[in-house]
C-alpha atoms as a PDB file:
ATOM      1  CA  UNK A   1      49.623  60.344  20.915  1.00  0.00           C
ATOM      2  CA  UNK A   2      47.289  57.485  21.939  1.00  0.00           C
ATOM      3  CA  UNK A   3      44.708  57.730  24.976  1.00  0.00           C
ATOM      4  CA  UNK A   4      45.056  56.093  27.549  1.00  0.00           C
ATOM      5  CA  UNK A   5      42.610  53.138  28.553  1.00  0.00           C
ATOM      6  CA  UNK A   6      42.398  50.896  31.459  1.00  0.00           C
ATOM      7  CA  UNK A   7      39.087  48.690  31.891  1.00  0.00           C
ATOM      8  CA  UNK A   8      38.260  48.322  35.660  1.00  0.00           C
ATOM      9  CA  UNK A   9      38.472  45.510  37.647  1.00  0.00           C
ATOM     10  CA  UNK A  10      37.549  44.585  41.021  1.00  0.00           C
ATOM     11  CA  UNK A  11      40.562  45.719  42.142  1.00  0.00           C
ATOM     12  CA  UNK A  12      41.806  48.878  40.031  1.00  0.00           C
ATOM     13  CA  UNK A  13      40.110  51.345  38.748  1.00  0.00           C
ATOM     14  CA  UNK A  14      38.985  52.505  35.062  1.00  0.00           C
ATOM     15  CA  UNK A  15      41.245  54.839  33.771  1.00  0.00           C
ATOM     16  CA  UNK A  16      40.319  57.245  30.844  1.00  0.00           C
ATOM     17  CA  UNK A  17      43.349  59.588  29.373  1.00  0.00           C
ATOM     18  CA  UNK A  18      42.588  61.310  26.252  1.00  0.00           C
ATOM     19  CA  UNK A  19      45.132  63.962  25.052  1.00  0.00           C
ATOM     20  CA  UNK A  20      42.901  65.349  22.119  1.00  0.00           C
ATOM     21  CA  UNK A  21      40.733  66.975  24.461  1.00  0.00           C
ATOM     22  CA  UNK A  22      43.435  66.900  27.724  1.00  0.00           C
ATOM     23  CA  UNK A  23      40.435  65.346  29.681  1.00  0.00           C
ATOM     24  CA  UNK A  24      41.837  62.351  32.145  1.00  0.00           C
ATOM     25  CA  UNK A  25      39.776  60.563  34.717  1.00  0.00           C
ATOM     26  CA  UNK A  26      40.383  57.731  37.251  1.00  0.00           C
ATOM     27  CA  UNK A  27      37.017  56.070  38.411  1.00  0.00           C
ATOM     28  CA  UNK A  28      36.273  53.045  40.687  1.00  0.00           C
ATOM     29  CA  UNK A  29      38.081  51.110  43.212  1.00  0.00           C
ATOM     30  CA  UNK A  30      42.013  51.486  43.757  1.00  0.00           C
ATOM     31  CA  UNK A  31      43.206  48.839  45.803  1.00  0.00           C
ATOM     32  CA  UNK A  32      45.778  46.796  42.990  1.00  0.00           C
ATOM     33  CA  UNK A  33      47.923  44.130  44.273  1.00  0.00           C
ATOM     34  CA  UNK A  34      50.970  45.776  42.826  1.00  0.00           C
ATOM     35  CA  UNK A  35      50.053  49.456  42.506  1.00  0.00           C
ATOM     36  CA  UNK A  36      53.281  50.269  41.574  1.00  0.00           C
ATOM     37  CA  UNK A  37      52.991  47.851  38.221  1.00  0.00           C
ATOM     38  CA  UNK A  38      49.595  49.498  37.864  1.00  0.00           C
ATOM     39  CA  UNK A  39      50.165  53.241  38.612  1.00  0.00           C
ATOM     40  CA  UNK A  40      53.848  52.910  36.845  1.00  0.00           C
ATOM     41  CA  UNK A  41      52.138  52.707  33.585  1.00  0.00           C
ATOM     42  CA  UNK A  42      50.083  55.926  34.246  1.00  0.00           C
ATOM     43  CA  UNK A  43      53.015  58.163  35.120  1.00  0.00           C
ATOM     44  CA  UNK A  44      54.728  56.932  32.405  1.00  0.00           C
ATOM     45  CA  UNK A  45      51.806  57.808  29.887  1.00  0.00           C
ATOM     46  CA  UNK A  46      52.226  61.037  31.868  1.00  0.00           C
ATOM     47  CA  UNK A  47      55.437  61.599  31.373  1.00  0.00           C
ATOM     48  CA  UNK A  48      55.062  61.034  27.328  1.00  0.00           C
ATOM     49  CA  UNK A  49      51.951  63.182  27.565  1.00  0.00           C
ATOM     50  CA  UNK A  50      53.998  66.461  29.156  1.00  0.00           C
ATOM     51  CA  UNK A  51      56.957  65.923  25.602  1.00  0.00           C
ATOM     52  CA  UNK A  52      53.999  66.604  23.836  1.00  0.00           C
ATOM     53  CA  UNK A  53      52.264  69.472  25.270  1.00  0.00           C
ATOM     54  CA  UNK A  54      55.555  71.449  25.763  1.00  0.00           C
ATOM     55  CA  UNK A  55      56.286  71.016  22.013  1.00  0.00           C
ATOM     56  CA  UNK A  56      53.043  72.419  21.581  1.00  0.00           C
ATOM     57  CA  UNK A  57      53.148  75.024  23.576  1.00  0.00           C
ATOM     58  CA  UNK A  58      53.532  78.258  21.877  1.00  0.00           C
ATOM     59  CA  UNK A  59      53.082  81.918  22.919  1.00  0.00           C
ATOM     60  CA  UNK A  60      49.779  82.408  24.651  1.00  0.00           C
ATOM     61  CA  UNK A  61      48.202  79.214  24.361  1.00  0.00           C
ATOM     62  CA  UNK A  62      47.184  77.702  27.201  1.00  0.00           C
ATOM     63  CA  UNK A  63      46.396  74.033  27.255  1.00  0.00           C
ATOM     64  CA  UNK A  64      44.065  73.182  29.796  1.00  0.00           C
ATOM     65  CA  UNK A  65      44.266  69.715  31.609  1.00  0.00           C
ATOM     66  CA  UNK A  66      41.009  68.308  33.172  1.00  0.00           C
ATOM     67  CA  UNK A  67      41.452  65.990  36.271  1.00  0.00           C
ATOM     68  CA  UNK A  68      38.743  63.714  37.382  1.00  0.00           C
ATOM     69  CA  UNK A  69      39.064  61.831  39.907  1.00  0.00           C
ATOM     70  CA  UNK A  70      35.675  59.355  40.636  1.00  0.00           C
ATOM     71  CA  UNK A  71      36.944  56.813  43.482  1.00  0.00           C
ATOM     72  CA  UNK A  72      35.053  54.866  45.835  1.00  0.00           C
ATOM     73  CA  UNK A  73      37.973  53.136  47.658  1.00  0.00           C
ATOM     74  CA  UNK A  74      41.445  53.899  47.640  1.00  0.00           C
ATOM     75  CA  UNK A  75      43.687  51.643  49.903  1.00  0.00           C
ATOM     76  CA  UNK A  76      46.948  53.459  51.168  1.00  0.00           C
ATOM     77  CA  UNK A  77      49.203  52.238  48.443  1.00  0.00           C
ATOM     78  CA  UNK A  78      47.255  53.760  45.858  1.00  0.00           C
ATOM     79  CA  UNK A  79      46.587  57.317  47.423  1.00  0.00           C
ATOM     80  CA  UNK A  80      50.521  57.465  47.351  1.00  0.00           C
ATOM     81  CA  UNK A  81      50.565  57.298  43.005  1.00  0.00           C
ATOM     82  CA  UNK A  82      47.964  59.519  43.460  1.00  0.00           C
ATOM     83  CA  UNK A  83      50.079  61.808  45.388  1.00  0.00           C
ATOM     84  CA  UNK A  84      52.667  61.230  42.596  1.00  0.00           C
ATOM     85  CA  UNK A  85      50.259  61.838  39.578  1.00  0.00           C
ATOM     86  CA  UNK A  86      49.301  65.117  41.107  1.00  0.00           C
ATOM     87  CA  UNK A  87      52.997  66.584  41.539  1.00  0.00           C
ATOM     88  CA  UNK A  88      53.704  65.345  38.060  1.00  0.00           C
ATOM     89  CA  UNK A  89      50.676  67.519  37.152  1.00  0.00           C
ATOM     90  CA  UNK A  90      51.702  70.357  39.322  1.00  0.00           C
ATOM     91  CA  UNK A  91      54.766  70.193  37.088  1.00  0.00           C
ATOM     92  CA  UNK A  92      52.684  71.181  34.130  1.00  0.00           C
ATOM     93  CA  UNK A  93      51.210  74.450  35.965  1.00  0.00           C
ATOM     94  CA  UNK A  94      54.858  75.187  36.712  1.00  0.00           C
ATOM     95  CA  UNK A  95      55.174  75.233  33.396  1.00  0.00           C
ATOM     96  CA  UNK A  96      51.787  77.245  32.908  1.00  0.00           C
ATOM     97  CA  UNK A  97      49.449  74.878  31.682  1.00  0.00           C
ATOM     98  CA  UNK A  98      45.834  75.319  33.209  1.00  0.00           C
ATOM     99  CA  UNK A  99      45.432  72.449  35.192  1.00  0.00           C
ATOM    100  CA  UNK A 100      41.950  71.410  36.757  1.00  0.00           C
ATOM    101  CA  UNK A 101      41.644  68.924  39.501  1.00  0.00           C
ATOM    102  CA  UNK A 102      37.690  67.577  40.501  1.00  0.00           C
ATOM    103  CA  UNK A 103      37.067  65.475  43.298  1.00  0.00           C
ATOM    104  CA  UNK A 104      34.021  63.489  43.085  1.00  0.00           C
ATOM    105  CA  UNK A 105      32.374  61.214  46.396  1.00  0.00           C
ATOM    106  CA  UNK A 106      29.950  60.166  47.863  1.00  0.00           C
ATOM    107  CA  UNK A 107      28.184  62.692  50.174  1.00  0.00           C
ATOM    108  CA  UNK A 108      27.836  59.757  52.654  1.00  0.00           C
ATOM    109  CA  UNK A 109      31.303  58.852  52.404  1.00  0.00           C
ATOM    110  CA  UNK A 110      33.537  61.150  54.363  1.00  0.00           C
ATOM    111  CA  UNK A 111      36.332  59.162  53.903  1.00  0.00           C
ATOM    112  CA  UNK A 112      37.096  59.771  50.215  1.00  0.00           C
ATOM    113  CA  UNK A 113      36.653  63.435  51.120  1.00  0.00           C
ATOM    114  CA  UNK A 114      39.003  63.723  53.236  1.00  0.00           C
ATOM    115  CA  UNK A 115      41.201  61.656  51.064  1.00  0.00           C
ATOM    116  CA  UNK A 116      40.837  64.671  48.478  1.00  0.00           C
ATOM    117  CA  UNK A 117      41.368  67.385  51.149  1.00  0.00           C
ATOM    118  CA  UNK A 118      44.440  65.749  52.142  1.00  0.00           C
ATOM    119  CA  UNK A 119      45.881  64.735  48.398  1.00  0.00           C
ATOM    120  CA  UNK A 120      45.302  68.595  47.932  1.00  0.00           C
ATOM    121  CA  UNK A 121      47.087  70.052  50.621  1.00  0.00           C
ATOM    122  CA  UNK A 122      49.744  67.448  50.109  1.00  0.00           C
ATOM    123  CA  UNK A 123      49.989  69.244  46.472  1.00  0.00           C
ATOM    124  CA  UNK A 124      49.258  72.924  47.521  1.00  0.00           C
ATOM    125  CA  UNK A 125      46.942  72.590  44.477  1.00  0.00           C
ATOM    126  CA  UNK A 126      43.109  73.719  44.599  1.00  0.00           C
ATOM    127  CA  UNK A 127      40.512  70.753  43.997  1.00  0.00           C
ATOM    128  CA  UNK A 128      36.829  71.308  42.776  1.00  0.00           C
ATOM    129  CA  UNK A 129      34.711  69.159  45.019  1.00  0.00           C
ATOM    130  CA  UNK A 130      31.896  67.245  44.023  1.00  0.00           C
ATOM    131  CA  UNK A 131      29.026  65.370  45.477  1.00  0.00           C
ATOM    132  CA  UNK A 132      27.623  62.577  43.502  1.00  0.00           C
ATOM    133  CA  UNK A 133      25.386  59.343  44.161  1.00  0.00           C
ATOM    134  CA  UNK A 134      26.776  56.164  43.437  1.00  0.00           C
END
């Protein structure tokens, strides 16, 4: 299966899905004109992604999936694929995949923070927080 690649723009942010090492990451601004044309293409990536790892799931193997998330804006639009990508992922723990989730902002930003805090209890999945300098 191919990765994943979006290039950033001024509007949407860099996207970075590589299923060889189950590492996926969404940096940058989110604030697309049609987030459901951008964001459509993610969950269906996603969706291709999840055929593959059940096939190769076997006995005790656990596949563990790596979330990043790296935004500095993320209109209202956006935060609601969000939303989506994370209950397609919580999908994959139902299924018992390991499934990591990291929240990276700025520590003067309390904003994106609480974006995270509320993505996660929207999920009822736990998030790694982390404070970075942009």
């Amino acid at each position: 299966m191919k990765s994943l690649s979006l290039e950033s723009t001024d509007f949407t942010p860099e996207v970075l899905f590589n299923p060889e090492n189950h590492i996926f990451e969404i940096a940058g601004v989110s604030m697309p004109e049609n987030a459901s044309g951008f964001y459509l293409q993610i969950l269906d990536w996603l969706g291709e992604y999840e055929e593959k790892i059940v096939d190769k799931k076997t006995g005790n193997d656990k596949i563990s999936i790596k979330l990043n998330f790296k935004l500095t804006y993320c209109n209202s639009a956006s935060a609601k694929f969000l939303l989506t990508i994370m209950e397609k992922l919580k999908t994959y723990t139902d299924s018992g995949f390991n499934v990591e989730i990291n929240w990276y902002y700025d520590p003067g930003d309390q904003l994106m923070l609480d974006d995270g805090k509320d993505l996660e209890d929207s999920v009822s999945m736990p998030f790694n927080y982390h404070a970075f300098i942009k």
